[in-house]
Structures are given as C-alpha cells and as structure tokens.
C-alpha atoms as a PDB file:
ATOM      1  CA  UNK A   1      49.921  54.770 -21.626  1.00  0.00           C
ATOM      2  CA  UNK A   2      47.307  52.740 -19.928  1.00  0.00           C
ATOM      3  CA  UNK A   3      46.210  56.143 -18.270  1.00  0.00           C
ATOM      4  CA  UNK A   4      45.081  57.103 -21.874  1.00  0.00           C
ATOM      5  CA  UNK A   5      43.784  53.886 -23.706  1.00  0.00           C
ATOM      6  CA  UNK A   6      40.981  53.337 -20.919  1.00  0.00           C
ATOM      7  CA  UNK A   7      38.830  56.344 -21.741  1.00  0.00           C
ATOM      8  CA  UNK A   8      39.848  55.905 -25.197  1.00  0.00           C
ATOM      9  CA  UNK A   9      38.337  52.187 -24.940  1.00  0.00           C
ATOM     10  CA  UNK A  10      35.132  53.644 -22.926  1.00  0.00           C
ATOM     11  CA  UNK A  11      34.915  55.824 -25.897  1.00  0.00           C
ATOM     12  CA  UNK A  12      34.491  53.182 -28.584  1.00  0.00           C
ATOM     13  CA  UNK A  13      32.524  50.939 -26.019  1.00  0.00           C
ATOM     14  CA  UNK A  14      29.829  54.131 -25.891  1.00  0.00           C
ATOM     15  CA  UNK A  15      30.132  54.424 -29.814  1.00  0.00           C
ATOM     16  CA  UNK A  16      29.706  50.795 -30.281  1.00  0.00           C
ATOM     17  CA  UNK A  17      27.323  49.593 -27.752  1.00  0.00           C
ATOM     18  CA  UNK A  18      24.033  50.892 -29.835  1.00  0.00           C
ATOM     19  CA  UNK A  19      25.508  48.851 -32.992  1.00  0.00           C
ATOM     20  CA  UNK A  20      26.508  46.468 -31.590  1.00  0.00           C
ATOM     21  CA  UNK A  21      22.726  45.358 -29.479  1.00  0.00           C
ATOM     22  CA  UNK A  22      21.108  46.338 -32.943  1.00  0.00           C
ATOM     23  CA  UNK A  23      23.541  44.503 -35.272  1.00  0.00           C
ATOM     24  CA  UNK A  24      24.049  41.424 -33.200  1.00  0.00           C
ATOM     25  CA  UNK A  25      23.198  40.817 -29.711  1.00  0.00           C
ATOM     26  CA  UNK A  26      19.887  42.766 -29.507  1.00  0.00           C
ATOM     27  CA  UNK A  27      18.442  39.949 -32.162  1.00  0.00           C
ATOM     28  CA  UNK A  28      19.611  37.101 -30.283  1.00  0.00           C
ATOM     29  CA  UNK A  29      17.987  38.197 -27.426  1.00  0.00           C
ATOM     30  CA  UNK A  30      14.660  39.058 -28.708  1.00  0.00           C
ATOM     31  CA  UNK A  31      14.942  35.693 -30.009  1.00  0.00           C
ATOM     32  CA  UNK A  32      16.157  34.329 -26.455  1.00  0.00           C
ATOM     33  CA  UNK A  33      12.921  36.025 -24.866  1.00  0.00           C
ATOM     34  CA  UNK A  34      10.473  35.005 -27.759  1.00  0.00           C
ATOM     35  CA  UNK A  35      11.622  31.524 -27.343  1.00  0.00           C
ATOM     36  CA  UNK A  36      11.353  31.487 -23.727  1.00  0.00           C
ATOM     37  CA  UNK A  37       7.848  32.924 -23.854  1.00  0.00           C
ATOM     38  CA  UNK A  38       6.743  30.008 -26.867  1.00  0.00           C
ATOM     39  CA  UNK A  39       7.871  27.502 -24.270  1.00  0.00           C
ATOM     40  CA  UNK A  40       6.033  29.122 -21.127  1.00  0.00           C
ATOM     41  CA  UNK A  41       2.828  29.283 -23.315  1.00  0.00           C
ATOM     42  CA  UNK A  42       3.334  25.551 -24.700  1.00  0.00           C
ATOM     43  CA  UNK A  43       3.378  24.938 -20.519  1.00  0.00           C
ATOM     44  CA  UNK A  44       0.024  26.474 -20.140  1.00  0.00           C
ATOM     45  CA  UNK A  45      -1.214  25.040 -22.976  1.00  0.00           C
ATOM     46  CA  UNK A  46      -0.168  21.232 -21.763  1.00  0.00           C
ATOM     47  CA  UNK A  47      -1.474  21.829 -18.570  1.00  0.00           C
ATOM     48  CA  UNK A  48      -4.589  23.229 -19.544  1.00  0.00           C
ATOM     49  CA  UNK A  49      -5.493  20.227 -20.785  1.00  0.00           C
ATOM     50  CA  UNK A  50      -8.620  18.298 -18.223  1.00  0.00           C
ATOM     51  CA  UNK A  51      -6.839  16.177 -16.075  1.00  0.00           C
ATOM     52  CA  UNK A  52      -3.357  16.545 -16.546  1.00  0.00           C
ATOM     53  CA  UNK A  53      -1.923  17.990 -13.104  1.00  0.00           C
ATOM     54  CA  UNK A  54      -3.873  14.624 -11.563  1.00  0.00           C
ATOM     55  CA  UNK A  55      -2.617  12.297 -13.992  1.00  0.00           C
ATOM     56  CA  UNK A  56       0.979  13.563 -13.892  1.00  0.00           C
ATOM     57  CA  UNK A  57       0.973  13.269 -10.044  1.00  0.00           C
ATOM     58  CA  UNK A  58      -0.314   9.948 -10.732  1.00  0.00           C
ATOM     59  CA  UNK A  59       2.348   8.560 -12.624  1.00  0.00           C
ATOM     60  CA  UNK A  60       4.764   9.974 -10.449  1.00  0.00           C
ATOM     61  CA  UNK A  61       3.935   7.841  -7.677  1.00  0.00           C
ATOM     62  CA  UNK A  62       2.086   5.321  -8.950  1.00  0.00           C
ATOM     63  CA  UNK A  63       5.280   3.022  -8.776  1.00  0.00           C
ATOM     64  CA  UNK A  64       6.875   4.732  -5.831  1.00  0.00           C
ATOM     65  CA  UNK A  65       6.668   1.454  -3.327  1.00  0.00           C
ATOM     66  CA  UNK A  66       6.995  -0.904  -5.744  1.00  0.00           C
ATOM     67  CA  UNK A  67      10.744   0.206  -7.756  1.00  0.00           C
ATOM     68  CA  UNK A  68      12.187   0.896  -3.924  1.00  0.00           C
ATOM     69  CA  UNK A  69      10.548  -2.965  -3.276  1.00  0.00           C
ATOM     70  CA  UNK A  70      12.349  -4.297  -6.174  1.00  0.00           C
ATOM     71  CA  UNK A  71      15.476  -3.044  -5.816  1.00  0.00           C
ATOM     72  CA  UNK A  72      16.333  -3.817  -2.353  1.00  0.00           C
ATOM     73  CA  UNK A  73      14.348  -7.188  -1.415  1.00  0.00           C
ATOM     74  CA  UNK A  74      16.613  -9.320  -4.487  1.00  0.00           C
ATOM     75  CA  UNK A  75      19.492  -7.778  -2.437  1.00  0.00           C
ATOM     76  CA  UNK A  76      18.029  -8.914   0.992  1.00  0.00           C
ATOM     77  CA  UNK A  77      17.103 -12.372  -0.405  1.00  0.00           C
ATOM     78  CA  UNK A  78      21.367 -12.496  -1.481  1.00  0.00           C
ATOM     79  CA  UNK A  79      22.528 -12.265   1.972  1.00  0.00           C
ATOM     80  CA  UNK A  80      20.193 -14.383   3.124  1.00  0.00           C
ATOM     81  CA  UNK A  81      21.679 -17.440   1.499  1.00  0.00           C
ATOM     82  CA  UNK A  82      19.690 -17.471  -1.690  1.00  0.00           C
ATOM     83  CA  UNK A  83      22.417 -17.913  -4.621  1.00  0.00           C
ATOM     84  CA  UNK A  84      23.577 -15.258  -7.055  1.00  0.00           C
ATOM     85  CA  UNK A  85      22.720 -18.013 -10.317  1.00  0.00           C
ATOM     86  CA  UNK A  86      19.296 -18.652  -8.524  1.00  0.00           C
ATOM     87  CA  UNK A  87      18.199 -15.160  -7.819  1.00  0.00           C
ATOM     88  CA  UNK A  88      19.723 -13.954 -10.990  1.00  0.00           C
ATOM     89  CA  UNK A  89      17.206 -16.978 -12.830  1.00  0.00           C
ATOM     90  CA  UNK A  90      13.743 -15.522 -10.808  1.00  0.00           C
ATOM     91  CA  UNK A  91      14.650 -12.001 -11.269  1.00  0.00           C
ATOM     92  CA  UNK A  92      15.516 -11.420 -14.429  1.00  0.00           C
ATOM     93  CA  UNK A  93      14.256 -14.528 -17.172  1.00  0.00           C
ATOM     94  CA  UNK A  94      11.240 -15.341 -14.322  1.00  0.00           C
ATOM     95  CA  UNK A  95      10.894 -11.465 -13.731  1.00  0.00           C
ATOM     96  CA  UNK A  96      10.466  -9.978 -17.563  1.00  0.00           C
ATOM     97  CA  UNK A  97       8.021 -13.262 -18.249  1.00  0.00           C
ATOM     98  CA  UNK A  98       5.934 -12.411 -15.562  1.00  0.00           C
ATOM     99  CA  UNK A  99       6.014  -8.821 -16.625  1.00  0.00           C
ATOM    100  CA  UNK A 100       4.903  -9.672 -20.300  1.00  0.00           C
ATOM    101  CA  UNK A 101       2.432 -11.894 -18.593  1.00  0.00           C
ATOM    102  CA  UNK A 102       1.132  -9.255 -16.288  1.00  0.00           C
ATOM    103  CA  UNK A 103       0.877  -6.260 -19.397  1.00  0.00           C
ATOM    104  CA  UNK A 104      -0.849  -8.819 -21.663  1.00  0.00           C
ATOM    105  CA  UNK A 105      -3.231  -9.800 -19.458  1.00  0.00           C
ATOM    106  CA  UNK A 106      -3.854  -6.108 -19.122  1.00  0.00           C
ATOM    107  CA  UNK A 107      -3.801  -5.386 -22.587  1.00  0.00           C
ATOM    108  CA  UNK A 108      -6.601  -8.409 -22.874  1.00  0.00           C
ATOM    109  CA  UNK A 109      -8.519  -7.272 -20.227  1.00  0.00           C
ATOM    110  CA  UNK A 110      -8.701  -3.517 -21.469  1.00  0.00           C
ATOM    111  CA  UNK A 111      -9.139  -4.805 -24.841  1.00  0.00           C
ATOM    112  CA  UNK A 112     -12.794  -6.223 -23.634  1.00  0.00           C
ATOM    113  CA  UNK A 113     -13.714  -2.136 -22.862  1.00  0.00           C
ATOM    114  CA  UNK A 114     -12.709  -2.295 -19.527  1.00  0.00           C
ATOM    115  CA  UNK A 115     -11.827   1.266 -18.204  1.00  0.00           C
ATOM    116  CA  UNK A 116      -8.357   1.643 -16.811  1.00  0.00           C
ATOM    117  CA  UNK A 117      -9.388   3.635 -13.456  1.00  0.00           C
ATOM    118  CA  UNK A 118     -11.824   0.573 -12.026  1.00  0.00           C
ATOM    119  CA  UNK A 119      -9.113  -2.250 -13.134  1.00  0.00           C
ATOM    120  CA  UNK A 120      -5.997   0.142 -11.394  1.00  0.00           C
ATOM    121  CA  UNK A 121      -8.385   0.158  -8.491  1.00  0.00           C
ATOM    122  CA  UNK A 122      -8.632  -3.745  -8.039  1.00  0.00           C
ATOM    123  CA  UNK A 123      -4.868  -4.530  -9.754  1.00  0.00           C
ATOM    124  CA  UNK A 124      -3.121  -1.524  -6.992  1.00  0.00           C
ATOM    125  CA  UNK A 125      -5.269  -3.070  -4.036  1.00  0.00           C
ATOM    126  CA  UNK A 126      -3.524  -7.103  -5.156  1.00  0.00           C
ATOM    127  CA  UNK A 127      -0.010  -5.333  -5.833  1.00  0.00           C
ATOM    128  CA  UNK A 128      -0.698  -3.583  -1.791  1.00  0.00           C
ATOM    129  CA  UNK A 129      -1.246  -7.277  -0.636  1.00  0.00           C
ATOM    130  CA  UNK A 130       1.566  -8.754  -2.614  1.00  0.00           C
ATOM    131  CA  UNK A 131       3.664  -6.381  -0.871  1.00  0.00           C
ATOM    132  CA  UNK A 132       2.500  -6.644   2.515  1.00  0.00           C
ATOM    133  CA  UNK A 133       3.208 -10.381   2.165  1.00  0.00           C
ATOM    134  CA  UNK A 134       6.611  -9.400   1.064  1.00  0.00           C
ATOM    135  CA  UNK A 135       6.980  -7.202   3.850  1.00  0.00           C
ATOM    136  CA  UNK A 136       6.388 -10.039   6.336  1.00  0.00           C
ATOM    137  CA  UNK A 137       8.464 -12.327   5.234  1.00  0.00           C
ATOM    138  CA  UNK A 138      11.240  -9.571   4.971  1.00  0.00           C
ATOM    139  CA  UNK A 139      10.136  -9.532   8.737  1.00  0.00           C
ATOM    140  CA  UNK A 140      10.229 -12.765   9.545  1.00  0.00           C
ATOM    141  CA  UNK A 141      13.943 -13.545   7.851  1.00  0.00           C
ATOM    142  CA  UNK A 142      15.371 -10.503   8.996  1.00  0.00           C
ATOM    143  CA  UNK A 143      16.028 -12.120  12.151  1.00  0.00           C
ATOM    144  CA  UNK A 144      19.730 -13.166  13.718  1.00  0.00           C
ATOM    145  CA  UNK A 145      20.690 -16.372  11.644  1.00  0.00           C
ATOM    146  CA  UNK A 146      17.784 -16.718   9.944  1.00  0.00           C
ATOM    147  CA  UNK A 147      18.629 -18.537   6.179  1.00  0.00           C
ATOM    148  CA  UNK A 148      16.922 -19.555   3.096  1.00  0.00           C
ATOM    149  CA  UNK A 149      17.946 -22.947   3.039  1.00  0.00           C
ATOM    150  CA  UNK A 150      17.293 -25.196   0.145  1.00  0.00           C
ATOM    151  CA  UNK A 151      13.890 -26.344  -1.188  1.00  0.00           C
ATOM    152  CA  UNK A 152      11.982 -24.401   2.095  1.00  0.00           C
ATOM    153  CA  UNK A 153       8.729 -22.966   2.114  1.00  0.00           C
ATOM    154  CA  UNK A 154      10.350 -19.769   2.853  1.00  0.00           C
ATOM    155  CA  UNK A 155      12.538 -19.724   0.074  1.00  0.00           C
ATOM    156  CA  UNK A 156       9.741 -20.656  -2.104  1.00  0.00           C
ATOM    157  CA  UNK A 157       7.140 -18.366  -1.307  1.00  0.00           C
ATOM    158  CA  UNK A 158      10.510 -15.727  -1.389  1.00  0.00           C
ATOM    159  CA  UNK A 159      11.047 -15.826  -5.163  1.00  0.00           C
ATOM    160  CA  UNK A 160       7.571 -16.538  -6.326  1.00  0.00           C
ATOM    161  CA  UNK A 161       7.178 -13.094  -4.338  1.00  0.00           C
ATOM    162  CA  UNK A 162       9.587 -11.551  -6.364  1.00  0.00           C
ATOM    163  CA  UNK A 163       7.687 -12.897  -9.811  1.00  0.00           C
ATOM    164  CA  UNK A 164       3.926 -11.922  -8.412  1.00  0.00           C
ATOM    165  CA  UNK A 165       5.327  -8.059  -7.764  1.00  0.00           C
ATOM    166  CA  UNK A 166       6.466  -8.474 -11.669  1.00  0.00           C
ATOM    167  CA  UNK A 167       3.226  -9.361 -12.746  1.00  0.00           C
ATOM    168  CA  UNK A 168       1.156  -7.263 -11.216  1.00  0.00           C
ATOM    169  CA  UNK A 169       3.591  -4.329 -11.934  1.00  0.00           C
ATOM    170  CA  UNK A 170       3.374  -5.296 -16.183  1.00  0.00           C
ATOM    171  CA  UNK A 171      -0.827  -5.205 -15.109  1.00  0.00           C
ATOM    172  CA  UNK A 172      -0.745  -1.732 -13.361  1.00  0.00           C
ATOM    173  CA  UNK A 173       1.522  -0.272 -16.030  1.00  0.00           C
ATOM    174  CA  UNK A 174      -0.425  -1.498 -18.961  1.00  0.00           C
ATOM    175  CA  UNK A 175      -3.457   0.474 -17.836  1.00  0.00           C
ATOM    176  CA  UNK A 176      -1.473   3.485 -16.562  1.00  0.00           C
ATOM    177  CA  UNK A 177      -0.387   3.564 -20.074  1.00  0.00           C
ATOM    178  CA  UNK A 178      -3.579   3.456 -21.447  1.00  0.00           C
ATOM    179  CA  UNK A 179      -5.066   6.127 -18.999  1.00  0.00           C
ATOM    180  CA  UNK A 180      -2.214   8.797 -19.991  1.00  0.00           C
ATOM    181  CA  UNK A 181      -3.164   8.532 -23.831  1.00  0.00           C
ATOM    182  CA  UNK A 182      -6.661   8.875 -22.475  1.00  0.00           C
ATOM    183  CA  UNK A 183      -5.608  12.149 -20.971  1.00  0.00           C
ATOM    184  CA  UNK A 184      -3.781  12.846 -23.889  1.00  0.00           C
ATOM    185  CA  UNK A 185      -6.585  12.490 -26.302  1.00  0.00           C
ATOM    186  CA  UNK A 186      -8.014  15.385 -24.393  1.00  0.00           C
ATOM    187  CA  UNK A 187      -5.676  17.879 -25.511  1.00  0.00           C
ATOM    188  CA  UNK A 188      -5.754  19.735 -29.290  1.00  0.00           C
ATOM    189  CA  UNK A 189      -4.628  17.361 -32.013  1.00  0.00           C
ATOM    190  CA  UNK A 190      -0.876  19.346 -32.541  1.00  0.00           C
ATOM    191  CA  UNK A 191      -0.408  18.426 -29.004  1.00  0.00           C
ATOM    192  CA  UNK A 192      -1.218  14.997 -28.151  1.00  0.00           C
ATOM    193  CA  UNK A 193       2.004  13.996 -28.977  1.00  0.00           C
ATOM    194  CA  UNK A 194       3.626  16.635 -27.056  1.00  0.00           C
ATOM    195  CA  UNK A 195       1.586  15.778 -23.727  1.00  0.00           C
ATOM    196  CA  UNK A 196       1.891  12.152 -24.133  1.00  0.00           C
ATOM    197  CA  UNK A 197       5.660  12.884 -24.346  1.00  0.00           C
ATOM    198  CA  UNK A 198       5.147  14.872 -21.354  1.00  0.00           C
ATOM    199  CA  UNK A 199       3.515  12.532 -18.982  1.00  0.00           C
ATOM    200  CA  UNK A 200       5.858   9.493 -20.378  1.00  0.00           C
ATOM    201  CA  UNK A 201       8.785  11.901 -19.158  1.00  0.00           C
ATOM    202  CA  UNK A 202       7.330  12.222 -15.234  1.00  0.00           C
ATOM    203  CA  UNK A 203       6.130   8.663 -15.296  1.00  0.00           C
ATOM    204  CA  UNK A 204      10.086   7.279 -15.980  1.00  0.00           C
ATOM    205  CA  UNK A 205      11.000  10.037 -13.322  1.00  0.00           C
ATOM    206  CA  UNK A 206       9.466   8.343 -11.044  1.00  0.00           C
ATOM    207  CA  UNK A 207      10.441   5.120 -11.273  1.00  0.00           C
ATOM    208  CA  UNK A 208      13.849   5.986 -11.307  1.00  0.00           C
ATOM    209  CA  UNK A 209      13.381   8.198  -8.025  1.00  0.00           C
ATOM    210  CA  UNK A 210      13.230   5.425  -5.670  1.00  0.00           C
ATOM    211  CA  UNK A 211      14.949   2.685  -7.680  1.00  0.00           C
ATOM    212  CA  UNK A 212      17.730   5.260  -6.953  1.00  0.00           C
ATOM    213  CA  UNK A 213      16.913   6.008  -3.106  1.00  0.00           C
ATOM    214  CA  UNK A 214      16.525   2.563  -1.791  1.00  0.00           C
ATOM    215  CA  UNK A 215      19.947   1.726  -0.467  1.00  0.00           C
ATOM    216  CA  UNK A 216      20.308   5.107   0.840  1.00  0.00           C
ATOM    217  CA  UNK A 217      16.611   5.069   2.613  1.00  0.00           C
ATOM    218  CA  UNK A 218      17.342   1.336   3.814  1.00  0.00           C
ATOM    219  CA  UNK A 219      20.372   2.295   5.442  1.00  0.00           C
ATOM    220  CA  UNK A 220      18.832   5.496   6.938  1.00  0.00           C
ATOM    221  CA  UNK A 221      15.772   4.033   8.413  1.00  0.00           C
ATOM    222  CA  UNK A 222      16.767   0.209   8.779  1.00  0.00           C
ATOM    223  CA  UNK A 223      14.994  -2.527   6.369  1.00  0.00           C
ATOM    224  CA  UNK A 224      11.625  -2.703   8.697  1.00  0.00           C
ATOM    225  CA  UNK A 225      11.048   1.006   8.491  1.00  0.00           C
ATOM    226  CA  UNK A 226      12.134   1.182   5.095  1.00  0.00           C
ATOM    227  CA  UNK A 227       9.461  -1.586   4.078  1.00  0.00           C
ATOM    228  CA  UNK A 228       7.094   0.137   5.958  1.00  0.00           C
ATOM    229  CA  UNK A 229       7.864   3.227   4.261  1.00  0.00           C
ATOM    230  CA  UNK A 230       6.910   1.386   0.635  1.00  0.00           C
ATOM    231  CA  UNK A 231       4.314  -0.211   1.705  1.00  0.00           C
ATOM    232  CA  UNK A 232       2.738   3.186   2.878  1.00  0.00           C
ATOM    233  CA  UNK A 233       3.887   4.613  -0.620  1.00  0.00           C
ATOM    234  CA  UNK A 234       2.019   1.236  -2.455  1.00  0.00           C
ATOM    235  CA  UNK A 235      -1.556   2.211  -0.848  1.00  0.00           C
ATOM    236  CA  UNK A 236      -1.037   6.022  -1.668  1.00  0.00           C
ATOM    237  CA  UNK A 237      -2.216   5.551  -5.249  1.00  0.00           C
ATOM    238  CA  UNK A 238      -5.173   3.644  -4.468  1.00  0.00           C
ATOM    239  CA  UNK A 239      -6.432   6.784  -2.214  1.00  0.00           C
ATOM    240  CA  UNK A 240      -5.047   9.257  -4.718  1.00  0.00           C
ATOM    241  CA  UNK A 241      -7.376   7.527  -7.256  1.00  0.00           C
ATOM    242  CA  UNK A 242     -10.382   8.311  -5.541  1.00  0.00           C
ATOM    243  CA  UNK A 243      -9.270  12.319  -6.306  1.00  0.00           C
ATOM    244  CA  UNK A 244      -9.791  11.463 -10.170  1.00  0.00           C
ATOM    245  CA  UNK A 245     -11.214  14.024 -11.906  1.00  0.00           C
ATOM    246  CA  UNK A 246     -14.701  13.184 -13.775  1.00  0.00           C
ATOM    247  CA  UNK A 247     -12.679  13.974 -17.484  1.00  0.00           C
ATOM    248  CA  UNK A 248     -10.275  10.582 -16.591  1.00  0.00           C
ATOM    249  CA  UNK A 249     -12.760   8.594 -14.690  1.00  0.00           C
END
C-alpha cells in the first residue's frame, strides 16, 4: 500500500507544485524579496547621507568609558564602607540633578550658537580629567583595609566624583544630541526622521554595551586594568573627533 501511494503523492506534488508557487507561495515571495530589497535600498539611502558612518561610530563610543565608570565605581565605593542609604542618596536624587544640571547648561550654552563639535571638544577633555581623578582614587582605596570612614576627605571627594561624571555626562549628551539632528538635517526631508531614529538606536547601543560588560571586564582584568581600560575608552572620542568630516564640523 505504501509501495503505491508514494509515486501517487509525487504525482500530485509534480501536478501541484506550478499552482501552487503561482497561486500562493510564488506571491509571498516576490513580496519577501521586494521587501528585502526596499529595506537594503532604505540602508544605502541612510548611509548616503554626509557624515553618517562618522557620526554613528561616534555615538557608539562616545559613552564607552563613562557607562562601564558608572556602573562599577558606586559598587566599589559599597564595599568600601560607604552605606547603601548614602550611596543610594548621591547616585540616584544627587546623580539625575546633576544630570539635568549638566544637559541644561548644555542646552544654554548651545542655545547662544555655540557649535556642538568645539564644546564636545572642551566638555570630553573635563569628563577625561574627571575620570582620571576617579581612577586615582579607585587606586588609592583599592588598597588592603583601606575604608571610607565618615566625614573624610576621601569619602568626600568619592561621591562628589560620582555627581561631576553626572554632570558632565547630561553636558556631552546634550550636544551629541544636537550634533545627530545636525547630521540628520542632512538627509532628504522623508528621511530625517528615519536617520535620526537610526543614530538614536546605535547611540542607546552603546551605552548599554559596557553598562552590561563591566562586572564581567572587572573581574577579567582586575579593577586597575579595568579603569585603565575606560579611561583609555574616555580619551578615544576626543581623538576620533579630530576625524570629523567638514559636513558635521
């Protein structure tokens, strides 16, 4: 029996094959490859516009150092004696003020027709120093029974360290902000929206790609390394600025 139902079901696969690709499938994939091919030529089209492949790498490391700094120095500040209520005060209320403080200042300051290339030039070099300041004290604590003990220098200049990196990080973002719908004034009025949407997309991406990374690089490399690794990551922007293209200068 099943000897003579296989040839008779290669028969009606033979017979039905042509009706079926015309009929049914064949449609769906023409549509499949025509939509495939609108969204390889909306690609080109985004990326055609002046300045985009430099401005998308920009945002994608512009924050690199500075997300991997933030998520792992509140940590190292905990087991270093600093309490959860205290730490939890400075780096989330004294944080987000500092980072309104930072993008209105930025807002103010672009607002007077101040180009966002020269003021990420000066605002990335501060954040690179704020850092490196960070960086040594990270140093300096992470030492065999070293503590944060109450009302100390240390422990000062430890959370107002925390607050500057806010501020200038609500500074630098304001104006990358303002640079990408620069870029994306460039492009053909149906797709500004489109591009913005684009470079928005890669700029979250990578903020969340070392936010994400930082335990696992910190327990790779050890905390000094690690530091040294983001603070090498904070002064790659300012040299990847001087490769600006003259359409987003």
């Amino acid at each position: 029996m099943r000897g003579k139902l296989l040839p008779l079901a290669g028969l009606y696969l033979v017979q039905g094959l042509p009706y079926g690709l015309q009929s049914g499938l064949l449609p769906v994939l023409l549509r499949a490859r025509g939509l495939s091919l609108t969204h390889v030529g909306l690609a080109k089209d985004l990326l055609a516009v002046p300045g985009t492949l430099w401005t998308a790498g920009f945002v994608l490391t512009y924050k690199l150092g500075e997300q991997g700094a933030g998520s792992l120095f509140p940590l190292f500040l905990l087991d270093r004696g600093v309490s959860t209520p205290e730490l939890g005060l400075w780096n989330s209320v004294g944080a987000v003020a500092c980072s309104i403080a930072g993008s209105s200042l930025g807002g103010a300051l672009l607002a007077r027709h101040r180009q966002p290339l020269p003021l990420l030039k000066s605002v990335l070099r501060f954040r690179l120093g704020g850092l490196a300041c960070q960086t040594v004290l990270l140093f300096h604590l992470d030492t065999p029974g070293a503590r944060l003990g109450p009302s100390t220098v240390l422990r000062g200049a430890a959370l107002l360290s925390l607050c500057l990196q806010h501020f200038l990080g609500g500074l630098v973002t304001t104006a990358t902000f303002t640079l990408m719908m620069s870029c994306s004034q460039l492009a053909p009025g149906a797709l500004q929206a489109t591009h913005y949407s684009l470079l928005a997309t890669l700029e979250l991406l990578g903020k969340l790609l070392l936010g994400t990374m930082a335990g696992a690089l910190a327990d790779g490399l050890g905390l000094h390394l690690c530091f040294s690794l983001l603070l090498a990551l904070s002064a790659m922007p300012i040299v990847y600025l001087g490769l600006a293209p003259s359409t987003v200068a």
